[in-house]
ModelCIF file with pLDDT and N, C-alpha, C, O atoms, coordinates in Angstrom:
data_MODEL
#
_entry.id   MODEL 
#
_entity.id                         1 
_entity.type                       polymer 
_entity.pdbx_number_of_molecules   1 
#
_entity_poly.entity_id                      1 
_entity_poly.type                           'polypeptide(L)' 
_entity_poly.nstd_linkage                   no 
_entity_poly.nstd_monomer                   no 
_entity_poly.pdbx_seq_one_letter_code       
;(UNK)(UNK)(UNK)(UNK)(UNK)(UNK)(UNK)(UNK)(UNK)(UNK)(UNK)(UNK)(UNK)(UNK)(UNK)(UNK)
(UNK)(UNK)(UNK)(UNK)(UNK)(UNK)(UNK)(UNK)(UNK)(UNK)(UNK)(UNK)(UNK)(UNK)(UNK)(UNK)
(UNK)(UNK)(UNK)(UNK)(UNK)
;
_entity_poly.pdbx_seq_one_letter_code_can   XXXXXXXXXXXXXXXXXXXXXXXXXXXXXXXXXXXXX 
_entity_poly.pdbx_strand_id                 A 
#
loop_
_entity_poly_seq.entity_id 
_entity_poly_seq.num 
_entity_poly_seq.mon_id 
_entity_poly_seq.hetero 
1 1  UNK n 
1 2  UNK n 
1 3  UNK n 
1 4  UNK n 
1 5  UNK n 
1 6  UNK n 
1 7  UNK n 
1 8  UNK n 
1 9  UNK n 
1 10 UNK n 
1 11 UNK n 
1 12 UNK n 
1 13 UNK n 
1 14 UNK n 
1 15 UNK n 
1 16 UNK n 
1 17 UNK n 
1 18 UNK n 
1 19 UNK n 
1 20 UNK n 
1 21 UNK n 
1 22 UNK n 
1 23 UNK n 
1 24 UNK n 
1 25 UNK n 
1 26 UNK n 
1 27 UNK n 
1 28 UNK n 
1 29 UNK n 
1 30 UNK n 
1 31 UNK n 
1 32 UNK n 
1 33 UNK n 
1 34 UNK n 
1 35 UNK n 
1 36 UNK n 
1 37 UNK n 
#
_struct_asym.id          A 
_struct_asym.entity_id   1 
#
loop_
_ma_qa_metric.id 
_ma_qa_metric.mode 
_ma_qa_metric.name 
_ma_qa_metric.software_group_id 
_ma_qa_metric.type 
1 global pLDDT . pLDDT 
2 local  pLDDT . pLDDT 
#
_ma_qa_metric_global.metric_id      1 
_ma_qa_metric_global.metric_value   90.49 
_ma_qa_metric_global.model_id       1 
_ma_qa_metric_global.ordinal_id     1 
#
loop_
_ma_qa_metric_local.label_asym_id 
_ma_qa_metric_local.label_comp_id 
_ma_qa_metric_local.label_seq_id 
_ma_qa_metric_local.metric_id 
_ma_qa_metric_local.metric_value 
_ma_qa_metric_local.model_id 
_ma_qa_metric_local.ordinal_id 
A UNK 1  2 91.00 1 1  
A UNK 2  2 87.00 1 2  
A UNK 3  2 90.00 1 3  
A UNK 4  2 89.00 1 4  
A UNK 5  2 86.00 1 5  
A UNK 6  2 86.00 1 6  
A UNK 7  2 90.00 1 7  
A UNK 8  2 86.00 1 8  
A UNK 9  2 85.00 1 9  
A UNK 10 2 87.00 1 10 
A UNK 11 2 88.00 1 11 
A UNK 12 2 85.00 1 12 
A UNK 13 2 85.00 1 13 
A UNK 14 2 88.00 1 14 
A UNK 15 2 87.00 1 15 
A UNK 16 2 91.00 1 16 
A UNK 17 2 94.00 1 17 
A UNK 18 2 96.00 1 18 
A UNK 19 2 96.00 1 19 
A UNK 20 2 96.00 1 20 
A UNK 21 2 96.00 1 21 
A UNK 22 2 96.00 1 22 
A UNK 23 2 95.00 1 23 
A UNK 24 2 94.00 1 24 
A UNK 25 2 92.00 1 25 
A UNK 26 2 91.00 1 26 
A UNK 27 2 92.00 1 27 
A UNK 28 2 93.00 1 28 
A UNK 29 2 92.00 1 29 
A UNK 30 2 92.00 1 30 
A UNK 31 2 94.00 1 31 
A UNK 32 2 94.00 1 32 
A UNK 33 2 94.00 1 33 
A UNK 34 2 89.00 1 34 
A UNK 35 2 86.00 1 35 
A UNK 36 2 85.00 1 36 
A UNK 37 2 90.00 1 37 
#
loop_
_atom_site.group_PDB 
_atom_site.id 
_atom_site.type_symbol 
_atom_site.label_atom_id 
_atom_site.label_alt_id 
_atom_site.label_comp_id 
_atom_site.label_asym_id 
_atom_site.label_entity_id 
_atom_site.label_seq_id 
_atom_site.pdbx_PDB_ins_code 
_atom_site.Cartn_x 
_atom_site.Cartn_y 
_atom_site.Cartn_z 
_atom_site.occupancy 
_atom_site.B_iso_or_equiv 
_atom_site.pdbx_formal_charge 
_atom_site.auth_seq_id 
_atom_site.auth_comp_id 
_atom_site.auth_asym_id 
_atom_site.auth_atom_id 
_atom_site.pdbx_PDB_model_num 
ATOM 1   N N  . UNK A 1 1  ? 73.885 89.705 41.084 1.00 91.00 ? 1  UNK A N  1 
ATOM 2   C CA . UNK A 1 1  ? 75.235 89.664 40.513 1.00 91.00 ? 1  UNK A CA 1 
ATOM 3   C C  . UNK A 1 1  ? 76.279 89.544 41.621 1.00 91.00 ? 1  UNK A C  1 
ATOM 4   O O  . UNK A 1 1  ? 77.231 88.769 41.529 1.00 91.00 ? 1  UNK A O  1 
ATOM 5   N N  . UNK A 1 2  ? 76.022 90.510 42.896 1.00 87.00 ? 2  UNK A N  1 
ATOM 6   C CA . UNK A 1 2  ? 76.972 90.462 44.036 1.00 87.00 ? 2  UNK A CA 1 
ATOM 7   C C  . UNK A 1 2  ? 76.896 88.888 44.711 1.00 87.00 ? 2  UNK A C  1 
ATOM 8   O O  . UNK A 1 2  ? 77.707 88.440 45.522 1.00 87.00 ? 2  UNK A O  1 
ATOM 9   N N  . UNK A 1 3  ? 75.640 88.134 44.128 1.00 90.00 ? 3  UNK A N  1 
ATOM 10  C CA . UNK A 1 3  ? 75.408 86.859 45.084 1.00 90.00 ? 3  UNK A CA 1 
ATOM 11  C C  . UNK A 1 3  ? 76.173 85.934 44.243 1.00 90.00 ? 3  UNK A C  1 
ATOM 12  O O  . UNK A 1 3  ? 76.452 84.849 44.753 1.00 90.00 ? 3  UNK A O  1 
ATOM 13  N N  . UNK A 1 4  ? 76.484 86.123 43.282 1.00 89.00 ? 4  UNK A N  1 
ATOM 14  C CA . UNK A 1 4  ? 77.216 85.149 42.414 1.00 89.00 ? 4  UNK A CA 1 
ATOM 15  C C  . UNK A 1 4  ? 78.286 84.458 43.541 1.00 89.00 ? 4  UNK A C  1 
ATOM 16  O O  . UNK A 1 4  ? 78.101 83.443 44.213 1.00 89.00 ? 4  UNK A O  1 
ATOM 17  N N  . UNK A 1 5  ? 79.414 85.314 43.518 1.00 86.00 ? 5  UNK A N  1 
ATOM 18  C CA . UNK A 1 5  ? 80.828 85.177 44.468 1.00 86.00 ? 5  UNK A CA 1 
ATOM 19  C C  . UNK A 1 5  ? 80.346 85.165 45.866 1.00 86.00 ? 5  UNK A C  1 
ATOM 20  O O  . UNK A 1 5  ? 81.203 84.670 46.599 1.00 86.00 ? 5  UNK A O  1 
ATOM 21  N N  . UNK A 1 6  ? 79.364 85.503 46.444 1.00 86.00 ? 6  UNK A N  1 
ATOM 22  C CA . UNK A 1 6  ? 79.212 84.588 47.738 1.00 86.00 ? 6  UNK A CA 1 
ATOM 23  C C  . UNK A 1 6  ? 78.880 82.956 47.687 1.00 86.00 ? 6  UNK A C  1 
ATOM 24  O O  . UNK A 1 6  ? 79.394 82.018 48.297 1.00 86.00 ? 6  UNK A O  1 
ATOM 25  N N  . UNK A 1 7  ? 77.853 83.006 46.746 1.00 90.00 ? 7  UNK A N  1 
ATOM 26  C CA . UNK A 1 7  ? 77.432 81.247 46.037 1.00 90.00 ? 7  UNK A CA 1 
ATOM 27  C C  . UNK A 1 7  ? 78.671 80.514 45.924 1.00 90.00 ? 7  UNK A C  1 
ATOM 28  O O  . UNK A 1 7  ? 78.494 79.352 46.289 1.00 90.00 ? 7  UNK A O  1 
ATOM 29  N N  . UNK A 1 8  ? 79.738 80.722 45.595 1.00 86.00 ? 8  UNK A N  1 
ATOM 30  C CA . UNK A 1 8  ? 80.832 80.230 45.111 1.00 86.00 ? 8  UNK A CA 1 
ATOM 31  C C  . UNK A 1 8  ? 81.485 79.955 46.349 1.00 86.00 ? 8  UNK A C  1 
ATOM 32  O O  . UNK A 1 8  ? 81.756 78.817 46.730 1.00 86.00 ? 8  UNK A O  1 
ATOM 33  N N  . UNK A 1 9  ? 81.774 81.166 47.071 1.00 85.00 ? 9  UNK A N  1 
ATOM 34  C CA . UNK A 1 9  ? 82.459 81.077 48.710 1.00 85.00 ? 9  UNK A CA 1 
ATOM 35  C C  . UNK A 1 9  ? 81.522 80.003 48.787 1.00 85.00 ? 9  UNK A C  1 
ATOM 36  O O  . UNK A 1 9  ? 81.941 79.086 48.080 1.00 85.00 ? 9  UNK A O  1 
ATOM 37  N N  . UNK A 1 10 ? 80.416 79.705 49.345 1.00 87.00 ? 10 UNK A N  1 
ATOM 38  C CA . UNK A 1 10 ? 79.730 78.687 49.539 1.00 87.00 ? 10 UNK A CA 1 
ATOM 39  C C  . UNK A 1 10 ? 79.713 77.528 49.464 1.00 87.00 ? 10 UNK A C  1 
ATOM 40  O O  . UNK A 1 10 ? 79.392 76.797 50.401 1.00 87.00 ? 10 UNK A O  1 
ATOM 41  N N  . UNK A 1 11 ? 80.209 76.962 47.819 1.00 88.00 ? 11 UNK A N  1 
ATOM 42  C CA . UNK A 1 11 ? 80.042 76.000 47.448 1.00 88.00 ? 11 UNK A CA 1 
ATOM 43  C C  . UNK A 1 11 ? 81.646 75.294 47.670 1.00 88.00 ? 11 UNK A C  1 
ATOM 44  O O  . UNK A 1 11 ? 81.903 74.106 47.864 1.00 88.00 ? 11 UNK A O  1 
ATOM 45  N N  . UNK A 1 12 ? 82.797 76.688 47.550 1.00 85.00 ? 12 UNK A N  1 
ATOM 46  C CA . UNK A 1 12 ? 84.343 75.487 47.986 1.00 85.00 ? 12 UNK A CA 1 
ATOM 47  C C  . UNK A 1 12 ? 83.810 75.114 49.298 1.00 85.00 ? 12 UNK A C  1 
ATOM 48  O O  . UNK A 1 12 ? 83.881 73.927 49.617 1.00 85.00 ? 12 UNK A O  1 
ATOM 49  N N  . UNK A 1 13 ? 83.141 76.194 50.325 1.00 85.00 ? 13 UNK A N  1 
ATOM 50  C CA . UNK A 1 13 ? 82.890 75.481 51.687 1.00 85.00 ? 13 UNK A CA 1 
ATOM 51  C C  . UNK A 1 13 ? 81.877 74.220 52.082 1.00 85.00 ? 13 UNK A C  1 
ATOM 52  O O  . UNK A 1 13 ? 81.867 73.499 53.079 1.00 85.00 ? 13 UNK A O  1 
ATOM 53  N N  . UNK A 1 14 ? 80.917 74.248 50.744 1.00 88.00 ? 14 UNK A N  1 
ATOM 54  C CA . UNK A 1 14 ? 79.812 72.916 51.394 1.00 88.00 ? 14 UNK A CA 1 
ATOM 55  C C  . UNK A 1 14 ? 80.043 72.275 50.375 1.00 88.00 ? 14 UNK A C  1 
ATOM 56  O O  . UNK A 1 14 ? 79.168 71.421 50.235 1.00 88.00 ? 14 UNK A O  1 
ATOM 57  N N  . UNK A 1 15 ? 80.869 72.249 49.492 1.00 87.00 ? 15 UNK A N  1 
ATOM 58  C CA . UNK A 1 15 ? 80.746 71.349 48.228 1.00 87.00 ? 15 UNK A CA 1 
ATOM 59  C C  . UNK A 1 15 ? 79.249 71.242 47.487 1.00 87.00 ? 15 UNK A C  1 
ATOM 60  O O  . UNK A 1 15 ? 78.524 72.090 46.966 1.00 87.00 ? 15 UNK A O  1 
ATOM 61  N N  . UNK A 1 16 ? 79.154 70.074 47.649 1.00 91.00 ? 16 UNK A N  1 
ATOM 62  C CA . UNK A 1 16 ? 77.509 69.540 47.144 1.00 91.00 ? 16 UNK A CA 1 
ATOM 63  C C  . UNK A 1 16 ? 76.740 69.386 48.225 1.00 91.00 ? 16 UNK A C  1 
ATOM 64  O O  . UNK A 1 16 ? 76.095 68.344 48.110 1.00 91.00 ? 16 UNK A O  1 
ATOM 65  N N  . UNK A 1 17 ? 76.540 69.887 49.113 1.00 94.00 ? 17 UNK A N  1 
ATOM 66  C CA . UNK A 1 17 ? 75.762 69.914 50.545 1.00 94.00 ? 17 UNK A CA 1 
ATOM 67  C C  . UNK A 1 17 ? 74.855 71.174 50.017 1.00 94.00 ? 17 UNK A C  1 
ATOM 68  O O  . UNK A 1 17 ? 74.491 71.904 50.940 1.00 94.00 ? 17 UNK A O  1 
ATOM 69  N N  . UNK A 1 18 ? 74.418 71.572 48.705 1.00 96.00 ? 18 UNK A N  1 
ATOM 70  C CA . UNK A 1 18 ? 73.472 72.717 48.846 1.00 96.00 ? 18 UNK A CA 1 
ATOM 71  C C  . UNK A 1 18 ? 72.994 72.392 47.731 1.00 96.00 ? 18 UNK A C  1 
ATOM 72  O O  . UNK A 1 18 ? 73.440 71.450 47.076 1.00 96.00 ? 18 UNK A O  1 
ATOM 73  N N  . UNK A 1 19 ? 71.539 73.492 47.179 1.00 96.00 ? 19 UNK A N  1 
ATOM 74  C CA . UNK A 1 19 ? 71.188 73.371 45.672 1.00 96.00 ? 19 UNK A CA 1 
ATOM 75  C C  . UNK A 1 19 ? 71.161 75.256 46.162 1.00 96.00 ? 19 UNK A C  1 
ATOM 76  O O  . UNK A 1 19 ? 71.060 75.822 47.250 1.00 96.00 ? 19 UNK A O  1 
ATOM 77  N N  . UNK A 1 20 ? 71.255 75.569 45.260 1.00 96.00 ? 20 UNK A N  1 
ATOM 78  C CA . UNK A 1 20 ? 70.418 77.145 44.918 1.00 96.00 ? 20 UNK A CA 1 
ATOM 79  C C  . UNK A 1 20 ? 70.003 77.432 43.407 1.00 96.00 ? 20 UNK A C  1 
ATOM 80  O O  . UNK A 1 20 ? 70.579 77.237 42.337 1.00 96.00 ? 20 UNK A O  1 
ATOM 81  N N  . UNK A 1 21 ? 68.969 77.887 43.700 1.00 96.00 ? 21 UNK A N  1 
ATOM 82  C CA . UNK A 1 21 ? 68.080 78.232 41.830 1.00 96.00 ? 21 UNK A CA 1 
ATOM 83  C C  . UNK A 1 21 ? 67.525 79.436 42.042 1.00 96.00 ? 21 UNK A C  1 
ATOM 84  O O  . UNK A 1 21 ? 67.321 79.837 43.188 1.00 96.00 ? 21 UNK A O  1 
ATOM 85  N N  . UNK A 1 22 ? 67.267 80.038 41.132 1.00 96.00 ? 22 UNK A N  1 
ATOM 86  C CA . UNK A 1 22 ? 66.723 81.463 41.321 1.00 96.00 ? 22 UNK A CA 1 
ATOM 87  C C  . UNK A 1 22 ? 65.731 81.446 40.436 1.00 96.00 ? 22 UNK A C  1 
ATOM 88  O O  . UNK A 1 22 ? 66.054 80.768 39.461 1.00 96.00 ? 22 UNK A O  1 
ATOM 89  N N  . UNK A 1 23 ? 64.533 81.952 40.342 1.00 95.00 ? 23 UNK A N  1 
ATOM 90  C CA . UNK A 1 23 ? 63.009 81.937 39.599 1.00 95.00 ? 23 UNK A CA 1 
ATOM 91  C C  . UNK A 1 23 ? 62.936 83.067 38.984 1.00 95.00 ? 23 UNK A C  1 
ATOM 92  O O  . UNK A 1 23 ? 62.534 83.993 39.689 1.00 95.00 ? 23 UNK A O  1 
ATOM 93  N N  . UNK A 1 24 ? 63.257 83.382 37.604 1.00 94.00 ? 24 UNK A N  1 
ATOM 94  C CA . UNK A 1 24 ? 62.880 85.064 37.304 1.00 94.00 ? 24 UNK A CA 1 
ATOM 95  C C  . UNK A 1 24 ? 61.540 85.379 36.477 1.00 94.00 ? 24 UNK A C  1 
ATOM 96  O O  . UNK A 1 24 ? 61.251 85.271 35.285 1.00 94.00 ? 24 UNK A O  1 
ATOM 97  N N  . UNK A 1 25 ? 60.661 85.931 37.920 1.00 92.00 ? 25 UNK A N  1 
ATOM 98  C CA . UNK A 1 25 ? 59.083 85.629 36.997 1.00 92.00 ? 25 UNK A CA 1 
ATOM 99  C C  . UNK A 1 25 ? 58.951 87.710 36.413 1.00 92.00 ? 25 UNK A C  1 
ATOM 100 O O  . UNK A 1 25 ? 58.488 88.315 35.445 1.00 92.00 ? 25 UNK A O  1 
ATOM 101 N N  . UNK A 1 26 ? 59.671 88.079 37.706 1.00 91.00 ? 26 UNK A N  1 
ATOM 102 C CA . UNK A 1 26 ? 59.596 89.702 37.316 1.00 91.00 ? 26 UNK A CA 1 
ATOM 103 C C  . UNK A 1 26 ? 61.113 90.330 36.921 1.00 91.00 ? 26 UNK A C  1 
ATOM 104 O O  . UNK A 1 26 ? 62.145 89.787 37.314 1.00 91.00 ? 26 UNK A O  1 
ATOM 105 N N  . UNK A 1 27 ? 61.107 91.224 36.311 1.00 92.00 ? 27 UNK A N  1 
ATOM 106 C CA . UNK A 1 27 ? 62.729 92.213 35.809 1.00 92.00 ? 27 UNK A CA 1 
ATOM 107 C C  . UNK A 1 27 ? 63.212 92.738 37.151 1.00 92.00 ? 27 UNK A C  1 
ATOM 108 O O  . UNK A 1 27 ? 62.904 93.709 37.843 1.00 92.00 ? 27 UNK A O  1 
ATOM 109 N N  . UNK A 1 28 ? 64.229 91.571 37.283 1.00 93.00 ? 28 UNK A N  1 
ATOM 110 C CA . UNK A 1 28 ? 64.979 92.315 38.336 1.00 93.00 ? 28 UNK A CA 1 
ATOM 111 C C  . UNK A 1 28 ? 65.641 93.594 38.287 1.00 93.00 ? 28 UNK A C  1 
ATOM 112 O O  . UNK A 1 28 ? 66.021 94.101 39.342 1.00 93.00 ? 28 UNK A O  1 
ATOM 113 N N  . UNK A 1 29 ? 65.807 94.123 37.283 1.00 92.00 ? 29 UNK A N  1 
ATOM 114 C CA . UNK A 1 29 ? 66.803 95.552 37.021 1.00 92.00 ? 29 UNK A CA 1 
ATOM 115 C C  . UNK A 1 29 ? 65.796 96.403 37.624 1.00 92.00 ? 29 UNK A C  1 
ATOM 116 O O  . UNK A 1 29 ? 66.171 97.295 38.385 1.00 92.00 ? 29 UNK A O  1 
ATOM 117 N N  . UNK A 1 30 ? 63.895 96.148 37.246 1.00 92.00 ? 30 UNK A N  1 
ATOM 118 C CA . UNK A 1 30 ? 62.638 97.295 37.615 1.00 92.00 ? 30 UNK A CA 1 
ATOM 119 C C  . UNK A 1 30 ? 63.052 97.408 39.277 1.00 92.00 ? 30 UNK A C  1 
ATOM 120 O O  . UNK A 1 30 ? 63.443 98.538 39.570 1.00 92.00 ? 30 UNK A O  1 
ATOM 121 N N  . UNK A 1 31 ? 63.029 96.283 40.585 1.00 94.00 ? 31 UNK A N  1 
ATOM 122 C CA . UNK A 1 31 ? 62.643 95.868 41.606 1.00 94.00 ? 31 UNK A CA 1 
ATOM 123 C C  . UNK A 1 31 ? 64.235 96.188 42.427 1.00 94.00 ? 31 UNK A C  1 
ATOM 124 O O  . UNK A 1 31 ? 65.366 95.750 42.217 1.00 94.00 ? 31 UNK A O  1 
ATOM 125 N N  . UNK A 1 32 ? 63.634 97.230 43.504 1.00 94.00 ? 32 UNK A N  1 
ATOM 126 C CA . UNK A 1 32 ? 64.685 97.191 44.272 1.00 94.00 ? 32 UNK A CA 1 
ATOM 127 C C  . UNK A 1 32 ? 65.143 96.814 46.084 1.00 94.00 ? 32 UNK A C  1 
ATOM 128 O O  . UNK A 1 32 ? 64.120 96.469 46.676 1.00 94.00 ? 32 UNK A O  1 
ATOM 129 N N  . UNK A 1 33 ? 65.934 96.812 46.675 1.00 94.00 ? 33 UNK A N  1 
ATOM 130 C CA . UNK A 1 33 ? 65.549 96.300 47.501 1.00 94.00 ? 33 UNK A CA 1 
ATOM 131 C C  . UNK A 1 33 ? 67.137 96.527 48.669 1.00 94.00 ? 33 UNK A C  1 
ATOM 132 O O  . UNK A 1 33 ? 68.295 96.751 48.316 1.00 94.00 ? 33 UNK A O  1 
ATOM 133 N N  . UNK A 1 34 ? 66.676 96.387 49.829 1.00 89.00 ? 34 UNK A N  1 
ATOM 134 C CA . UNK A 1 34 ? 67.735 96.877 50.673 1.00 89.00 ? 34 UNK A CA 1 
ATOM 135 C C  . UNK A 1 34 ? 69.482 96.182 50.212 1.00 89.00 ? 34 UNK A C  1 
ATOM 136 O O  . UNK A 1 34 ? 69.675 95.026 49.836 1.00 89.00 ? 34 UNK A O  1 
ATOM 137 N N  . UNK A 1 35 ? 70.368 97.065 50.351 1.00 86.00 ? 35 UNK A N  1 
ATOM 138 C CA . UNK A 1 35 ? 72.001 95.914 50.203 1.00 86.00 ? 35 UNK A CA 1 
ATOM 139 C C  . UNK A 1 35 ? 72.207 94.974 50.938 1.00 86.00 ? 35 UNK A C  1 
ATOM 140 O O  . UNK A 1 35 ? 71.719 95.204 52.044 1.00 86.00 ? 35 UNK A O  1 
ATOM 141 N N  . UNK A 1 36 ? 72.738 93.929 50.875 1.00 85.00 ? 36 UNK A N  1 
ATOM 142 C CA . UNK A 1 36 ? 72.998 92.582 51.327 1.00 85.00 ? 36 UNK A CA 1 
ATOM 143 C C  . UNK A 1 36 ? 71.540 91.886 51.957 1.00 85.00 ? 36 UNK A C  1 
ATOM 144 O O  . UNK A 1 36 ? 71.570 91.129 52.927 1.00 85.00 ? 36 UNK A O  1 
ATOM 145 N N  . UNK A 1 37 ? 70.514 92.193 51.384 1.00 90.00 ? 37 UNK A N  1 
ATOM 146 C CA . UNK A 1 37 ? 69.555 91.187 52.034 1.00 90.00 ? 37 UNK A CA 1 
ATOM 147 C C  . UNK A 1 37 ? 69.451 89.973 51.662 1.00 90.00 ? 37 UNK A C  1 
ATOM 148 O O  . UNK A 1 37 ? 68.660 89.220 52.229 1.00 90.00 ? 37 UNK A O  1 
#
């Protein structure tokens, strides 16, 4: 959710110079994991 608005910073800066997709095979809400990794 926090990566949303960096993606965005991102995209005014590279325009269409990127793809990003995200794969949801497991529940991200179960899986946790260090901040900003």
């Amino acid at each position: 959710e926090a990566l949303n608005s960096y993606i965005f910073l991102m995209k005014m800066r590279f325009e269409n110079s990127f793809t990003f997709t995200v794969n949801k095979i497991a529940d991200p809400e179960k899986n946790s994991i260090i901040p900003l990794t």
